[in-house]
N, C-alpha and C. Protein backbone atom coordinates (compact mmCIF):
# COMPACT_ATOMS: atom_id res chain seq x y z
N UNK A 1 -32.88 25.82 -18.31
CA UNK A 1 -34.05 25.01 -18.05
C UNK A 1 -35.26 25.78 -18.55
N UNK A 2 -36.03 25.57 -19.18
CA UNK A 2 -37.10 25.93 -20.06
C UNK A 2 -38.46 25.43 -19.34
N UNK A 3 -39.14 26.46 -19.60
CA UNK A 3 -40.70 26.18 -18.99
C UNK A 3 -41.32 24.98 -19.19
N UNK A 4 -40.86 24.34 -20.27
CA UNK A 4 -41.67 23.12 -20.58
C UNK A 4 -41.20 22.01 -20.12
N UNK A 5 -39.63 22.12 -20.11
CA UNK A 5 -39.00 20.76 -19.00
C UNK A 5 -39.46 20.89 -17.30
N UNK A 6 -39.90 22.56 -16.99
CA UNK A 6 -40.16 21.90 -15.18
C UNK A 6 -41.72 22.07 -15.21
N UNK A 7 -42.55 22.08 -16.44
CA UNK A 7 -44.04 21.49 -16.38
C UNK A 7 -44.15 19.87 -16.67
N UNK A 8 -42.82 19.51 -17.35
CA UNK A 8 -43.02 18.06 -17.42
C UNK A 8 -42.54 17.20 -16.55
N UNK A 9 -41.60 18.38 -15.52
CA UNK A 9 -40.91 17.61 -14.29
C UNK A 9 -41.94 17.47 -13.28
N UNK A 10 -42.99 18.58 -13.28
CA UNK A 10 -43.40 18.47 -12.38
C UNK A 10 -45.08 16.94 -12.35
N UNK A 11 -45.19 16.64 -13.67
CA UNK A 11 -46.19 15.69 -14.53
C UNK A 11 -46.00 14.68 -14.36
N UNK A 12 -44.77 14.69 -14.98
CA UNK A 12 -44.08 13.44 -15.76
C UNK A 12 -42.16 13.57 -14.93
N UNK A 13 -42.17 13.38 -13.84
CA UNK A 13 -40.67 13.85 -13.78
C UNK A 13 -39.42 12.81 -14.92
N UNK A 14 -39.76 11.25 -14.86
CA UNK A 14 -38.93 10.68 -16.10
C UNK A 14 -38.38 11.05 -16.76
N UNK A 15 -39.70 11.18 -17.75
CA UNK A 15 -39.80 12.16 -19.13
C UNK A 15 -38.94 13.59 -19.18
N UNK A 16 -38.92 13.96 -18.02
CA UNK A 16 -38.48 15.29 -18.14
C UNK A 16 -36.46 14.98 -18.24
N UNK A 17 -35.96 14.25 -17.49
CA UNK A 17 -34.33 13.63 -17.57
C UNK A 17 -34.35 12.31 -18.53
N UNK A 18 -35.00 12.48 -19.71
CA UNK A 18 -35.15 11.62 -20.69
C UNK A 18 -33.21 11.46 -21.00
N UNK A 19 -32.91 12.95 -21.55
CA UNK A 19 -32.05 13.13 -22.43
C UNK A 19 -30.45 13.28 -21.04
N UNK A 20 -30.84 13.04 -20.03
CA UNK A 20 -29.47 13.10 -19.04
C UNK A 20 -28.51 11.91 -18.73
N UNK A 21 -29.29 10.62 -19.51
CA UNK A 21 -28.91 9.62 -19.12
C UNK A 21 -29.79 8.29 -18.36
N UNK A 22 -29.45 7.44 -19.07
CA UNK A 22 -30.11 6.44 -18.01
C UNK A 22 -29.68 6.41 -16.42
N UNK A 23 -28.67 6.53 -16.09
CA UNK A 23 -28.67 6.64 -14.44
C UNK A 23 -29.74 7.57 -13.63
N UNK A 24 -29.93 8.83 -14.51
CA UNK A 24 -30.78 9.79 -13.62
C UNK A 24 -32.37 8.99 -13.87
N UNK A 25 -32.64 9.08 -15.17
CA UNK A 25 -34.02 8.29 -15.31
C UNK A 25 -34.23 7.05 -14.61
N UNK A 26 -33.30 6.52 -13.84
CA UNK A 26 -33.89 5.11 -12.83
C UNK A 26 -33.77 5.48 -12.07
N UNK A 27 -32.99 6.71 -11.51
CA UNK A 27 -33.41 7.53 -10.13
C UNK A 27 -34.18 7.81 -9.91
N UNK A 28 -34.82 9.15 -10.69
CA UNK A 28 -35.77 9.61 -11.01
C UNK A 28 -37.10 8.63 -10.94
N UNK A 29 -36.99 7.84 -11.58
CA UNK A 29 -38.18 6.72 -11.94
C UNK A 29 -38.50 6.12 -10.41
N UNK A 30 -37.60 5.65 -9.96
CA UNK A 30 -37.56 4.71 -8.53
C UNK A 30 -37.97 5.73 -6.91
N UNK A 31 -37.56 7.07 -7.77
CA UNK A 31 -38.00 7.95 -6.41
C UNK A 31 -39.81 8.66 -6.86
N UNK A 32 -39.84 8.60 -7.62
CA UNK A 32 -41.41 8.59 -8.15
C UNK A 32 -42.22 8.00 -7.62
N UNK A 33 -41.58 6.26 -7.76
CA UNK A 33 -42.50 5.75 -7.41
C UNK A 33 -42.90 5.56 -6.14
N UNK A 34 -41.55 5.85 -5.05
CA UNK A 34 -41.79 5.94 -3.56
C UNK A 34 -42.97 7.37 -3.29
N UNK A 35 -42.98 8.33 -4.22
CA UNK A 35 -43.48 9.33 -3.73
C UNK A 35 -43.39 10.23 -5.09
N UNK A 36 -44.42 11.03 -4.85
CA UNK A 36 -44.56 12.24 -6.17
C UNK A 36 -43.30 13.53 -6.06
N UNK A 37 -43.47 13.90 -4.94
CA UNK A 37 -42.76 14.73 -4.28
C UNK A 37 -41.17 14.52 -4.65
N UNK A 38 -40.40 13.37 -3.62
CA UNK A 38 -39.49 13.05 -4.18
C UNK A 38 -38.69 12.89 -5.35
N UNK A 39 -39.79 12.49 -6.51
CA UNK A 39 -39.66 12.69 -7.88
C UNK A 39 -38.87 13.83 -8.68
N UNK A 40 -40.13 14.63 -8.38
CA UNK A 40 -40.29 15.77 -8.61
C UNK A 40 -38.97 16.95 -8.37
N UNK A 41 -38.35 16.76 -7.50
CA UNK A 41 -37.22 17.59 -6.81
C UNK A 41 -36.11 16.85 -7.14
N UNK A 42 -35.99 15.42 -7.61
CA UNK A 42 -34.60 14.76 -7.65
C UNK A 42 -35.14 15.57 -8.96
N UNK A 43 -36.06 14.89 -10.22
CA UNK A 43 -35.58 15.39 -11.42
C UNK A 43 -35.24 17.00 -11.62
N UNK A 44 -36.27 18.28 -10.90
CA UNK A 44 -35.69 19.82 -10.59
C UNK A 44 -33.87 19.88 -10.31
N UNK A 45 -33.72 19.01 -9.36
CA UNK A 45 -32.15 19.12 -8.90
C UNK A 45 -31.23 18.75 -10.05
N UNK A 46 -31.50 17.49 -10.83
CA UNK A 46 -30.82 16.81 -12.12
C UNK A 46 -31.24 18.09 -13.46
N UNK A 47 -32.03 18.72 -13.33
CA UNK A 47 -32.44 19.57 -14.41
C UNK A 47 -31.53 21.10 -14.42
N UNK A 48 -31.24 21.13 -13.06
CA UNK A 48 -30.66 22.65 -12.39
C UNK A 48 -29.46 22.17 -12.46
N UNK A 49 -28.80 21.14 -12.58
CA UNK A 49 -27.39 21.03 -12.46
C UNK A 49 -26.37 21.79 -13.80
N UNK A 50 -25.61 22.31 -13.49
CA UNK A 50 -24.96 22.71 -14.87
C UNK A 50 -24.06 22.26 -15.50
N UNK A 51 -23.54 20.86 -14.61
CA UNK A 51 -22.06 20.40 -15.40
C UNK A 51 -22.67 19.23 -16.20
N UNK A 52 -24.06 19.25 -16.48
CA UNK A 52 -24.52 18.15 -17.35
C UNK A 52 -25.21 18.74 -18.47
């Protein structure tokens, strides 16, 4: 995980699980919009995972 994916997770979390798949990006997207926070830590958790 590279400095520039958890400055854009933390911005833009979407953007940042662009390339993981559409399932994570409507996660991601849908927990955003309940909250910044939430966002933010689903996409960190989807970014930290290693079997993806």
């Amino acid at each position: 995980m590279s400095f520039w994916r958890v400055l854009l997770s933390i911005f833009c979390p979407p953007l940042a699980v662009i390339d993981k798949g559409c399932g994570s990006i409507i996660i991601v997207f849908l927990l955003w919009l309940c909250g910044w926070v939430p966002g933010v830590i689903a996409a960190l958790v989807i970014l930290n995972n290693p079997k993806s």
